[in-house]
Protein backbone atom coordinates (compact mmCIF):
# COMPACT_ATOMS: atom_id res chain seq x y z
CA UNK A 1 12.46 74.03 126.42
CA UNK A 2 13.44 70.78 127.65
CA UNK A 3 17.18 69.89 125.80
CA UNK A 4 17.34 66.14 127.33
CA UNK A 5 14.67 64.68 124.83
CA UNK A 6 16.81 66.20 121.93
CA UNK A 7 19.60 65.11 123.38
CA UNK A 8 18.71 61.75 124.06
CA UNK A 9 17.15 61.36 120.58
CA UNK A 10 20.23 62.67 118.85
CA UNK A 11 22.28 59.90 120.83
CA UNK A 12 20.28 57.19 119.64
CA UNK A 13 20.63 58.24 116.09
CA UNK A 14 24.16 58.56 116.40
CA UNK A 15 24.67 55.37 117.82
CA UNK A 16 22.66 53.82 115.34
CA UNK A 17 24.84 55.44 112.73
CA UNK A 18 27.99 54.42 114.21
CA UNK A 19 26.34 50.75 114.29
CA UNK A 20 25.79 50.85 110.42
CA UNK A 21 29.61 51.61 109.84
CA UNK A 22 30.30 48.12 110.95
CA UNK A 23 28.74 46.10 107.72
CA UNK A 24 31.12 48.58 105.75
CA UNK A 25 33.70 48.01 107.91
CA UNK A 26 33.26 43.78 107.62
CA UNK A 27 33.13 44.02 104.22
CA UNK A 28 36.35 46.23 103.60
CA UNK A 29 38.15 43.68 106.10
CA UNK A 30 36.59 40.29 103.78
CA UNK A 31 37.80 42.29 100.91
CA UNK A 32 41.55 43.21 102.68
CA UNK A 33 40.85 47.00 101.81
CA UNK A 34 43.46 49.04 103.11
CA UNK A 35 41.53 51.60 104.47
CA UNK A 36 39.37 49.52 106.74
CA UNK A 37 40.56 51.07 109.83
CA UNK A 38 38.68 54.23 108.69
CA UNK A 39 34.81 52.44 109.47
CA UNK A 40 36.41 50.87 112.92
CA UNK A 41 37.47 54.52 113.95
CA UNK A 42 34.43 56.07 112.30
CA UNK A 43 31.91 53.59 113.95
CA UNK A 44 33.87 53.69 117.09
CA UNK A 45 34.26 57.38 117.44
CA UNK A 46 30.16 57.76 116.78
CA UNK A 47 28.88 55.04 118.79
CA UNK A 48 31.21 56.70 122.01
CA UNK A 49 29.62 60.18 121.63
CA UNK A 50 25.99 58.67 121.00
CA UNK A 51 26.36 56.68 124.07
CA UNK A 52 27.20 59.42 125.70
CA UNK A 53 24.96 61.93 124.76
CA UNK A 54 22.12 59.49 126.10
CA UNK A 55 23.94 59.32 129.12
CA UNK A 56 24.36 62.96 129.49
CA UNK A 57 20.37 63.07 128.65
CA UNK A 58 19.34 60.91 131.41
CA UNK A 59 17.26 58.85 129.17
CA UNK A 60 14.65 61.27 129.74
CA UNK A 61 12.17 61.30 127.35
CA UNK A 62 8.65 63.30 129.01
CA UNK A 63 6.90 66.44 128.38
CA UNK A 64 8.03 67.15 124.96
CA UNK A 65 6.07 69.66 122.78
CA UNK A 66 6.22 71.21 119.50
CA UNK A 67 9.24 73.26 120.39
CA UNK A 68 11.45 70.31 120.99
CA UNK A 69 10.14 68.54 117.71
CA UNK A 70 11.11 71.37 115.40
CA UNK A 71 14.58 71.43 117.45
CA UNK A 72 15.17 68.16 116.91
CA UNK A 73 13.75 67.56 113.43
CA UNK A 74 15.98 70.00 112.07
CA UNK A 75 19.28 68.92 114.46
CA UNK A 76 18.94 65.54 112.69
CA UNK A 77 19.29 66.13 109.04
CA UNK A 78 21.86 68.78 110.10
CA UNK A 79 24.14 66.83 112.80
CA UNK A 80 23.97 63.25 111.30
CA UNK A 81 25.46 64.31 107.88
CA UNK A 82 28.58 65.68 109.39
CA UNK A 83 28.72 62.34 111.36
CA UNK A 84 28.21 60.43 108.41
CA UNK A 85 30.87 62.30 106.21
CA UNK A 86 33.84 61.14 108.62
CA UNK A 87 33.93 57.92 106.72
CA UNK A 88 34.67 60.03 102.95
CA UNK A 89 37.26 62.36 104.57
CA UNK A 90 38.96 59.47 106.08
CA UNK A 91 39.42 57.80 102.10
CA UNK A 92 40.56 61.48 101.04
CA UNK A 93 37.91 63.41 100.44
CA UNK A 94 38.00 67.03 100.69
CA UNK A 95 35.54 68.31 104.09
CA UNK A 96 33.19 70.05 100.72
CA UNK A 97 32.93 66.92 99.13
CA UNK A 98 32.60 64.57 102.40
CA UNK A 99 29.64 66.76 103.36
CA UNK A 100 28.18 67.10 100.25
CA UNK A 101 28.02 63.63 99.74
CA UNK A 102 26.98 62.84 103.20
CA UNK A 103 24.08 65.43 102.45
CA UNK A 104 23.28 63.93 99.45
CA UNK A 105 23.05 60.62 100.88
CA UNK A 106 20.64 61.38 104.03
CA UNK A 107 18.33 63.82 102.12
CA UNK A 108 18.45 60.93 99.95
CA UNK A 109 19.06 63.40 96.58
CA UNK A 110 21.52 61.37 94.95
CA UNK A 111 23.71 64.08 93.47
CA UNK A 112 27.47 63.08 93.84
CA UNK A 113 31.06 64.60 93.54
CA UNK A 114 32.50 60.64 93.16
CA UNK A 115 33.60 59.28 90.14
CA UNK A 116 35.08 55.66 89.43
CA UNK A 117 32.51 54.34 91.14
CA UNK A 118 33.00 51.07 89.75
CA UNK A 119 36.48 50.59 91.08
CA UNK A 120 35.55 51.84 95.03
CA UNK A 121 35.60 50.02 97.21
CA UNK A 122 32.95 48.38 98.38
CA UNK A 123 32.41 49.01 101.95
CA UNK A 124 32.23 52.80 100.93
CA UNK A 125 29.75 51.84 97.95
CA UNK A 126 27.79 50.00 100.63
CA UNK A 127 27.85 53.26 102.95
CA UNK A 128 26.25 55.40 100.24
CA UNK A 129 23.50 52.98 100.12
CA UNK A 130 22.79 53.04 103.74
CA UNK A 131 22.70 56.56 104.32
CA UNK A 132 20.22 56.82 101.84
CA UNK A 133 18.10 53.67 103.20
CA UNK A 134 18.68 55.61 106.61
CA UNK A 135 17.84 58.93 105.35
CA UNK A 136 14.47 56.84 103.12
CA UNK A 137 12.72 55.63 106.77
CA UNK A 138 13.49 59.17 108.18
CA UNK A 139 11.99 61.01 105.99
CA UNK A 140 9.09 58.72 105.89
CA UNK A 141 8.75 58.95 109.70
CA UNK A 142 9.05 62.63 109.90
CA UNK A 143 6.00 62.88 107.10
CA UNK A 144 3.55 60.86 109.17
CA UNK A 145 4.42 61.43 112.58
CA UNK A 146 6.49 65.10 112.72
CA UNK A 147 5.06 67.19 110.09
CA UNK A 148 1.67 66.77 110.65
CA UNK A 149 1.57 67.60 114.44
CA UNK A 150 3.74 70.51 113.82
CA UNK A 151 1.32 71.84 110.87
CA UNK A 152 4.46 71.89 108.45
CA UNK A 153 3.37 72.74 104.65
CA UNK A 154 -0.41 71.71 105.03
CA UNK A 155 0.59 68.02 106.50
CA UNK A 156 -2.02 68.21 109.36
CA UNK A 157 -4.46 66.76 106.75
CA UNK A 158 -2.59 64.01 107.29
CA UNK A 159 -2.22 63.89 111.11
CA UNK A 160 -3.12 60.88 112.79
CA UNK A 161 -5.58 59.83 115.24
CA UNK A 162 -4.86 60.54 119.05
CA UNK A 163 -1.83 62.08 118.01
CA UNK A 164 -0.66 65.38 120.14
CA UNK A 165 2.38 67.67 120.61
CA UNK A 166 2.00 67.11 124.48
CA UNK A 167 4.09 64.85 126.26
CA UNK A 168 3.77 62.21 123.96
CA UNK A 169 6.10 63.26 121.18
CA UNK A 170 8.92 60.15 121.58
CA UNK A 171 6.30 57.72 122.04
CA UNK A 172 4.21 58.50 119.75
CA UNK A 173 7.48 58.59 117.06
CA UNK A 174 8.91 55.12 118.81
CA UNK A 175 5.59 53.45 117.83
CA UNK A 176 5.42 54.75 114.06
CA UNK A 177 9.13 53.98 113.41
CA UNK A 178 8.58 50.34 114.32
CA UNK A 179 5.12 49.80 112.14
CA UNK A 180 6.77 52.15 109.02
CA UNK A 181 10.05 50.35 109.77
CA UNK A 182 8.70 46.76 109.37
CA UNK A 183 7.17 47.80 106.08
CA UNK A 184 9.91 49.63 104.80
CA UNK A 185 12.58 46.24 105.68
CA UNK A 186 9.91 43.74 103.98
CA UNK A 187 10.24 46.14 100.56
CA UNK A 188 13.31 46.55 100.99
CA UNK A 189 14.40 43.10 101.33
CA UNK A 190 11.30 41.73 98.60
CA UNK A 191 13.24 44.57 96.22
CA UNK A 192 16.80 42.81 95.94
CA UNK A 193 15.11 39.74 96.19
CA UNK A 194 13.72 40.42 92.65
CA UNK A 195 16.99 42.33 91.89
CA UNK A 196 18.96 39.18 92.07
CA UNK A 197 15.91 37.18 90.29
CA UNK A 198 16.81 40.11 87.41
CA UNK A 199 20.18 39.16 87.01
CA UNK A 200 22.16 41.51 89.79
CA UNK A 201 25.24 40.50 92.02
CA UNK A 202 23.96 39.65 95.61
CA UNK A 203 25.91 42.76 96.55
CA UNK A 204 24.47 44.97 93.39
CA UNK A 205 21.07 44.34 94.31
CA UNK A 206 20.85 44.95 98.00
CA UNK A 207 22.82 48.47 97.82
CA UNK A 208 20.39 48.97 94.86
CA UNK A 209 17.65 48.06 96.85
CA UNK A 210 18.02 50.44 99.46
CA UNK A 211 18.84 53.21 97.00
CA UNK A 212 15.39 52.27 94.98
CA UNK A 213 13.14 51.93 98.03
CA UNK A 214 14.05 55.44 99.79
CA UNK A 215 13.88 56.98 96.03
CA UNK A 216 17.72 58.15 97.22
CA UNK A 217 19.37 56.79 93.64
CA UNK A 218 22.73 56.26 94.42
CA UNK A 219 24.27 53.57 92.68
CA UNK A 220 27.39 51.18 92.45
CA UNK A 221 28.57 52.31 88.68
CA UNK A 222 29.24 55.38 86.91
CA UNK A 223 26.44 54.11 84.79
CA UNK A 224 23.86 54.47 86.82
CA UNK A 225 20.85 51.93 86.17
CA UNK A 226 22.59 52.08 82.27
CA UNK A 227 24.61 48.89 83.73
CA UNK A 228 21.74 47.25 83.45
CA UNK A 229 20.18 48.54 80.50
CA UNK A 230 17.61 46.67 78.73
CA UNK A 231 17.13 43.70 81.91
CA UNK A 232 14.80 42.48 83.50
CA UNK A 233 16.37 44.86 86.71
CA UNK A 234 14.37 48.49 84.88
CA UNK A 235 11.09 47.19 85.00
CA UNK A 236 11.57 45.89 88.38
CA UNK A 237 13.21 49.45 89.08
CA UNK A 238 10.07 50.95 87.75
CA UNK A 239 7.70 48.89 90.34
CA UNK A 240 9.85 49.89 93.45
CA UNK A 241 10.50 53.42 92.78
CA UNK A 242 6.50 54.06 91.96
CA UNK A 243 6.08 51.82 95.74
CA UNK A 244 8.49 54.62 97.25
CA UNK A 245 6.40 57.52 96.01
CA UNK A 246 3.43 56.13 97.73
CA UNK A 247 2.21 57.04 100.86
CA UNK A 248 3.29 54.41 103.82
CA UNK A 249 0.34 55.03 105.39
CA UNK A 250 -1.62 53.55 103.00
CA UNK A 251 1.18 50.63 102.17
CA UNK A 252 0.50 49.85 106.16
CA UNK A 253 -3.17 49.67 105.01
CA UNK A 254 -2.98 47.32 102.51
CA UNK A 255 -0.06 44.94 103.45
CA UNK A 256 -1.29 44.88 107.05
CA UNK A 257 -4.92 45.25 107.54
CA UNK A 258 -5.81 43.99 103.87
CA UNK A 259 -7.22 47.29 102.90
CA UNK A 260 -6.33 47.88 99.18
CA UNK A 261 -8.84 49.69 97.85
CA UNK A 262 -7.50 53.62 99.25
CA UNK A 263 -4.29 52.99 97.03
CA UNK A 264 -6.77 53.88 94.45
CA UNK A 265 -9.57 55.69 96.02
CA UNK A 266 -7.24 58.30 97.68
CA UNK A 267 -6.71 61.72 95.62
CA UNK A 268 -2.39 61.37 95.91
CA UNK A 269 -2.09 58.15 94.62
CA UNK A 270 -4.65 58.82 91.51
CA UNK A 271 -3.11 62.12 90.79
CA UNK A 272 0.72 60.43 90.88
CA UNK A 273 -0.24 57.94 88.28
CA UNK A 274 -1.99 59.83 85.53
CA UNK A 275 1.10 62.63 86.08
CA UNK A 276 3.48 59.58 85.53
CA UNK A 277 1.31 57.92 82.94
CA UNK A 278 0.58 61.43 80.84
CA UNK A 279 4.57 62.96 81.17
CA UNK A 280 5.57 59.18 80.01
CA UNK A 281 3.00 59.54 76.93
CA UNK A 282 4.07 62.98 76.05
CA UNK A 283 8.05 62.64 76.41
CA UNK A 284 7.19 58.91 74.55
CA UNK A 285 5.11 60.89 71.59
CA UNK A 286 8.00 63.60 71.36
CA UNK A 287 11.09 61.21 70.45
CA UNK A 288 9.13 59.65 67.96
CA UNK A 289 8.21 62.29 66.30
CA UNK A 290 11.72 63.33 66.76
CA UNK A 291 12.76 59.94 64.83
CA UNK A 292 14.73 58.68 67.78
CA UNK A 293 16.42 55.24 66.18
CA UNK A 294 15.92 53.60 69.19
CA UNK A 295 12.10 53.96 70.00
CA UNK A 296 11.51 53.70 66.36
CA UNK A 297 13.31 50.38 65.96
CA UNK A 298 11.90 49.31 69.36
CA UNK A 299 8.89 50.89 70.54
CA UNK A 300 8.18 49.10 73.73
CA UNK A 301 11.77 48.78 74.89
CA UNK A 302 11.73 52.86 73.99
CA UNK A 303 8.06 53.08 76.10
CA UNK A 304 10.27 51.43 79.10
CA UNK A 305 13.50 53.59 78.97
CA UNK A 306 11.28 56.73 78.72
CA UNK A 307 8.63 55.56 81.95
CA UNK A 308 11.76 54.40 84.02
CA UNK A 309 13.63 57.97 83.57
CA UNK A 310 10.36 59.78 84.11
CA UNK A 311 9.34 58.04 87.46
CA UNK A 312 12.68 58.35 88.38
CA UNK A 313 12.93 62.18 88.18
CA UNK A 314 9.45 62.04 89.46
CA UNK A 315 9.63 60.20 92.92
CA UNK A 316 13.40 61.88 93.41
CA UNK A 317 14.91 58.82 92.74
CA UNK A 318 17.84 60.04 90.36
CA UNK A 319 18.44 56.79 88.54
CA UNK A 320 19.82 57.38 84.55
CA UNK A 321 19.39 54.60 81.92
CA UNK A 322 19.76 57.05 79.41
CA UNK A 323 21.05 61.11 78.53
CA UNK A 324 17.49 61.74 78.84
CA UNK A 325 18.46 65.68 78.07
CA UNK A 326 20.06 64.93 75.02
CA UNK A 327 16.49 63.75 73.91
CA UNK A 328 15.83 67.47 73.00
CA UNK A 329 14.22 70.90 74.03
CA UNK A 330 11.27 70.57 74.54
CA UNK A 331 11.71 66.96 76.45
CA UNK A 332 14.66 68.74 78.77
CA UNK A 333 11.81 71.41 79.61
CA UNK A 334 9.13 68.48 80.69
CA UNK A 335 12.05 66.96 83.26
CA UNK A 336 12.82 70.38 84.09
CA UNK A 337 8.91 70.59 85.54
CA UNK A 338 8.89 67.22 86.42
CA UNK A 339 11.66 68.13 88.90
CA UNK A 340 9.12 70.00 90.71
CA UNK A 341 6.26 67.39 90.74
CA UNK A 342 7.72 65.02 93.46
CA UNK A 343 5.37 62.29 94.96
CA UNK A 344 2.59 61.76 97.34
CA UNK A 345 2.96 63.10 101.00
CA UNK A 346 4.19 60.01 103.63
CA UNK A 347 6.46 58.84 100.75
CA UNK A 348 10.15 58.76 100.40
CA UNK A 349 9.92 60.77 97.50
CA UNK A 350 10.32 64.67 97.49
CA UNK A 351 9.12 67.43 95.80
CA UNK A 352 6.34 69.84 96.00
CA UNK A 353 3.99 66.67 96.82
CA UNK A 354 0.89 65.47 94.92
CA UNK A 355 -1.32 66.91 97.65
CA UNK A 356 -0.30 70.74 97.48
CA UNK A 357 -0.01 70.77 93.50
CA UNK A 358 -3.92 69.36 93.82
CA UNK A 359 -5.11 72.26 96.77
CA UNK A 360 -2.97 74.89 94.82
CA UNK A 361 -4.74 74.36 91.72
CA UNK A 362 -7.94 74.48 93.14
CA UNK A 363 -7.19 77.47 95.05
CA UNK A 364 -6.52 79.21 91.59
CA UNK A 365 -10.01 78.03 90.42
CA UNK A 366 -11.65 79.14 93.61
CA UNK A 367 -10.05 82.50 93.06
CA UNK A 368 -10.75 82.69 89.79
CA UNK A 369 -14.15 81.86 90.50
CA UNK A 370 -14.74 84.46 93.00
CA UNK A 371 -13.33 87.01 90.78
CA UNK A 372 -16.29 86.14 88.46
CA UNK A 373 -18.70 86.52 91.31
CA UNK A 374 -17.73 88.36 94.30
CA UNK A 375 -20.20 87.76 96.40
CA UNK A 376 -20.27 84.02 95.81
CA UNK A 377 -18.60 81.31 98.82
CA UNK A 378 -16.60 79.12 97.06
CA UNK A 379 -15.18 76.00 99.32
CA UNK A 380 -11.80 74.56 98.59
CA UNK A 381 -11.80 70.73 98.85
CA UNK A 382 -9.38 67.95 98.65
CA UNK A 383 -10.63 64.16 99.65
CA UNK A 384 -14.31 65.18 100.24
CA UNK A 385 -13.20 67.54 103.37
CA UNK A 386 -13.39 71.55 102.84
CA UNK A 387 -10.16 72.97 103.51
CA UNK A 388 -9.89 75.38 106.21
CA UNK A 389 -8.16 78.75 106.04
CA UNK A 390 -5.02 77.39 108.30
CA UNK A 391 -4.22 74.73 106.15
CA UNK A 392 -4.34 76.08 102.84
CA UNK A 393 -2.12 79.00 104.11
CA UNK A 394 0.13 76.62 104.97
CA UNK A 395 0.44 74.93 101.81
CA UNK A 396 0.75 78.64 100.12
CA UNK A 397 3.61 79.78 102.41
CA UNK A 398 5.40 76.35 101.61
CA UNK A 399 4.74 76.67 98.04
CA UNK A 400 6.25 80.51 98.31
CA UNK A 401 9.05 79.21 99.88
CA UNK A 402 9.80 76.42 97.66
CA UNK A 403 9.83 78.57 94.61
CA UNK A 404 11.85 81.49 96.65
CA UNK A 405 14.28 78.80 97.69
CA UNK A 406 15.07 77.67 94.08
CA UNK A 407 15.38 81.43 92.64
CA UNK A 408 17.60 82.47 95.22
CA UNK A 409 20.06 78.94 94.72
CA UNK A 410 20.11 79.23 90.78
CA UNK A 411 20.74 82.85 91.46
CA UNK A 412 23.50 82.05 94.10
CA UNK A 413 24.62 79.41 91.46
CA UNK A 414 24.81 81.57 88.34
CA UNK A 415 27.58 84.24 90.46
CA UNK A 416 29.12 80.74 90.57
CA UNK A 417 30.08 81.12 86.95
CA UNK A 418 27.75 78.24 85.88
CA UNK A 419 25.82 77.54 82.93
CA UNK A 420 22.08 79.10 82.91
CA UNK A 421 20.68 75.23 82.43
CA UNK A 422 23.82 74.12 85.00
CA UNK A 423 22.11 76.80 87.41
CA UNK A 424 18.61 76.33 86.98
CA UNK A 425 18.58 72.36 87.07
CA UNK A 426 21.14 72.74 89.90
CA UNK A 427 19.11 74.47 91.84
CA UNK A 428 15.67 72.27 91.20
CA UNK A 429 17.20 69.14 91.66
CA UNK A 430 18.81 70.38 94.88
CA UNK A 431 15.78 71.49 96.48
CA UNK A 432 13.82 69.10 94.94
CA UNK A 433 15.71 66.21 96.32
CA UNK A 434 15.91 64.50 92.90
CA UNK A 435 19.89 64.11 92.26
CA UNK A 436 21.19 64.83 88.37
CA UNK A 437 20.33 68.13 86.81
CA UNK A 438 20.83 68.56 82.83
CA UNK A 439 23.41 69.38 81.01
CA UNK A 440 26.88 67.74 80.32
CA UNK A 441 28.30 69.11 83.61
CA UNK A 442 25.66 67.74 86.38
CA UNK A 443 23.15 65.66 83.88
CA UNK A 444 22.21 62.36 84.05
CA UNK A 445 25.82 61.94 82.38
CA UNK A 446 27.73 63.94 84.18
CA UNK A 447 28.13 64.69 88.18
CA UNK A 448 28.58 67.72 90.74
CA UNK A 449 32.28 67.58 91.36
CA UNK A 450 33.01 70.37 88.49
CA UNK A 451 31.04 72.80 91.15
CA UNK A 452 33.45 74.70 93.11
CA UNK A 453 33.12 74.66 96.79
CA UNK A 454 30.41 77.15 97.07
CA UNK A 455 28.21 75.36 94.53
CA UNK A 456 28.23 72.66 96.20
CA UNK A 457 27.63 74.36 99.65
CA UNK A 458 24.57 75.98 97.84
CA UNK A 459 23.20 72.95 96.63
CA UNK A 460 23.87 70.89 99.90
CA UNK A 461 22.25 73.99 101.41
CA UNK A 462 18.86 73.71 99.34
CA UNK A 463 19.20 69.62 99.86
CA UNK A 464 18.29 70.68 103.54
CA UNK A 465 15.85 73.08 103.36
CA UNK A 466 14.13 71.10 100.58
CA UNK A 467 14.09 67.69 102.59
CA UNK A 468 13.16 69.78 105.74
CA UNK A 469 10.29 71.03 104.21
CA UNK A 470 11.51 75.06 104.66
CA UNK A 471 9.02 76.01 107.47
CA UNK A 472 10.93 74.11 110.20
CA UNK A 473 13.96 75.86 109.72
CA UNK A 474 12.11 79.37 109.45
CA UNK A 475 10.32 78.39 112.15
CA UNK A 476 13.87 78.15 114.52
CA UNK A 477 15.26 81.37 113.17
CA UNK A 478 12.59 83.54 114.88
CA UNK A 479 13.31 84.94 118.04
CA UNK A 480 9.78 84.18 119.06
CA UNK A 481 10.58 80.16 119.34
CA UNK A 482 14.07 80.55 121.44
CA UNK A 483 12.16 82.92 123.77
CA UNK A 484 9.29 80.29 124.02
């Protein structure tokens, strides 16, 4: 195996970490916080050891395979949230919450132990935001250029032309991080454009903009998006957070090449918006009938609040204008599923994925068919292409370990001492990426630092697994891939 590429890589990343401290650390200094000298050791200390790991690599970056990609995919999201957690342990917080929050920032979940989050300061409010825009454009580059070549979860349907696991791994990532990357900064910038059009603080709108665009959710008030409840900021909200849990590939398409029309040809995107559009009808339909005051009084602004909370549990996002699971039973069971849903592969958004719930259904009906007719050939297909035997085992074993992640973490959870609905949406929303659970401890209302410590390792634990899409850690804990 050869170490120097995932060495080298994992200095650059640092580095670029330790760079990012220095806005935080500016803005502390402008705002004569006294902890300041926390982001100029932080940022110091990190860009030091990422300059020297690339010195230590050589700056060698040929003849990299698929061995060295799984290293390094899963190195990153491990490595780079202890980095980025110096920076909460040097305002106080405990090493448990520091990583958990850390965690929760670069999987870009959104859960959180911090409270008073309108009274932080600032530079630490703006680090929160940039993990998660950080953790947004790495998970987006992993989908389209990782994933598929290392046949992760059934994502070589979407592998790339020319694209190979020999010797040209760091090119071929170097060339997709600067096209995804130059997309990603013009959304991200056109988002808190049109959150400061809406009425935000220059500084409210660009940490909200990066916490909207990588569907991460973290936000500068206790209140969630309910700071800005009933402005012109939700349906703006809506927009960005739906753009997030599209695929990039097909953004690239249409804001580079002019090429609209597969945003609405393509089987993700079509399946994403009728999920969004029928959940938002249903959970709509349900408080009235449930004589809600508010959607009763105001149907449209009720219409809004319900669509915002549902594509924000949908796409991962986490944001809260309302406590949606004080709407009632059988609404807290819909979020529960939507949990699950997630968005379209290539997005920022996490979940299942709309591609896998579409090849798993039709997988039941082929079985089912064949059931009927045993000698009958029945040919799974998803966009027009039959899918072969590799790829739809793929999608079943990450399916299987999806769901067997999520029973064994609400299990884990519930020896915790918590709640059944604490462990269950504790658990989903963990491994789902998403951020709140329900309930009055970790709901939309409420937030994770009631856990004890080993809740909160559980959940960071599923955070991983979930945002490393479960095969590529399996995958390093055979004996098979350290013997080569």
């Amino acid at each position: 195996m050869q170490l120097r590429v995932v060495i080298f890589a994992l200095g650059i990343m640092t580095a670029l970490l330790g760079a990012a401290m220095i806005p935080c650390l500016l803005l502390d200094v402008a705002d004569n916080v006294p902890e300041w000298p926390v982001f100029a050791a932080s940022a110091t200390m990190l860009l030091l050891f990422g300059g020297g790991l690339v010195v230590l690599s050589g700056g060698r970056t040929e003849r990299t395979g698929s061995r060295e990609a799984f290293l390094l995919t899963v190195l990153v999201w491990v490595v780079l949230p202890a980095m980025a957690a110096i920076p909460f342990m040097g305002i106080g917080m405990s090493f448990t919450d520091a990583m958990f929050e850390s965690i929760s920032g670069l999987t870009t979940t959104g859960s959180t132990v911090m409270t008073g989050l309108d009274n932080q300061p600032r530079g630490i409010l703006l680090w929160r935001a940039i993990l998660q825009w950080f953790g947004g454009i790495g998970i987006i580059v992993t989908a389209i250029a990782i994933l598929p070549m290392l046949r992760v979860g059934g994502m070589q349907l979407f592998q790339l032309e020319s694209s190979d696991t020999a010797g040209k791994f760091m090119p071929r990532i170097g060339e997709i991080s600067a096209q995804i990357g130059m997309i990603y900064l013009f959304i991200s910038v056109s988002c808190a454009l049109a959150y400061m059009l809406s009425g935000m603080s220059t500084f409210d709108a660009v940490a909200h903009a990066m916490t909207t665009v990588s569907a991460g959710g973290y936000s500068t008030f206790d209140a969630s998006f309910g700071a800005f409840y009933e402005t012109a900021a939700v349906p703006t909200a809506i927009f960005f957070m739906i753009i997030a849990g599209l695929p990039f590939s097909l953004l690239a398409l249409a804001m580079i090449h002019g090429r609209v029309k597969p945003l609405f040809s393509d089987p993700q995107p079509r399946l994403f918006f009728a999920l969004i559009a029928a959940i938002t009808t249903l959970v709509f339909f349900l408080r009235v009938i449930a004589d809600q005051d508010y959607v009763i009084i105001s149907p449209l602004n009720g219409y809004i609040e319900t669509l915002f909370n549902v594509v924000s549990v949908m796409t991962g996002t986490g944001y809260a204008t309302a406590p949606y699971d004080g709407w009632g039973d059988p609404i807290v069971m819909i979020f529960l599923i939507t949990i699950f849903l997630g968005g379209c592969a290539g997005s920022a958004a996490c979940g299942i994925k709309m591609f896998r719930l579409e090849i798993s259904f039709r997988a039941v009906l082929a079985h089912a068919q064949q059931m009927v007719s045993p000698n009958r050939v029945v040919r799974i297909r998803y966009g027009g292409k039959v899918i072969d035997n590799d790829t739809l085992q793929s999608v079943m074993v990450f399916v299987f370990l999806y769901l067997a992640t999520f029973i064994a973490a609400a299990i884990l959870l519930s020896l915790t001492g918590e709640s059944p609905l604490t462990a269950i949406s504790g658990a989903a929303t963990s491994v789902s990426n998403v951020g709140p659970g329900l309930g009055p401890e970790i709901g939309p209302a409420g937030t994770f630092e009631g856990l004890t410590d080993r809740g909160k390792w559980i959940c960071a634990t599923a955070m991983l697994l979930g945002r490393l899409e479960f095969t590529a850690v399996f995958v390093l804990m055979t004996r098979r891939f350290w013997r080569g």
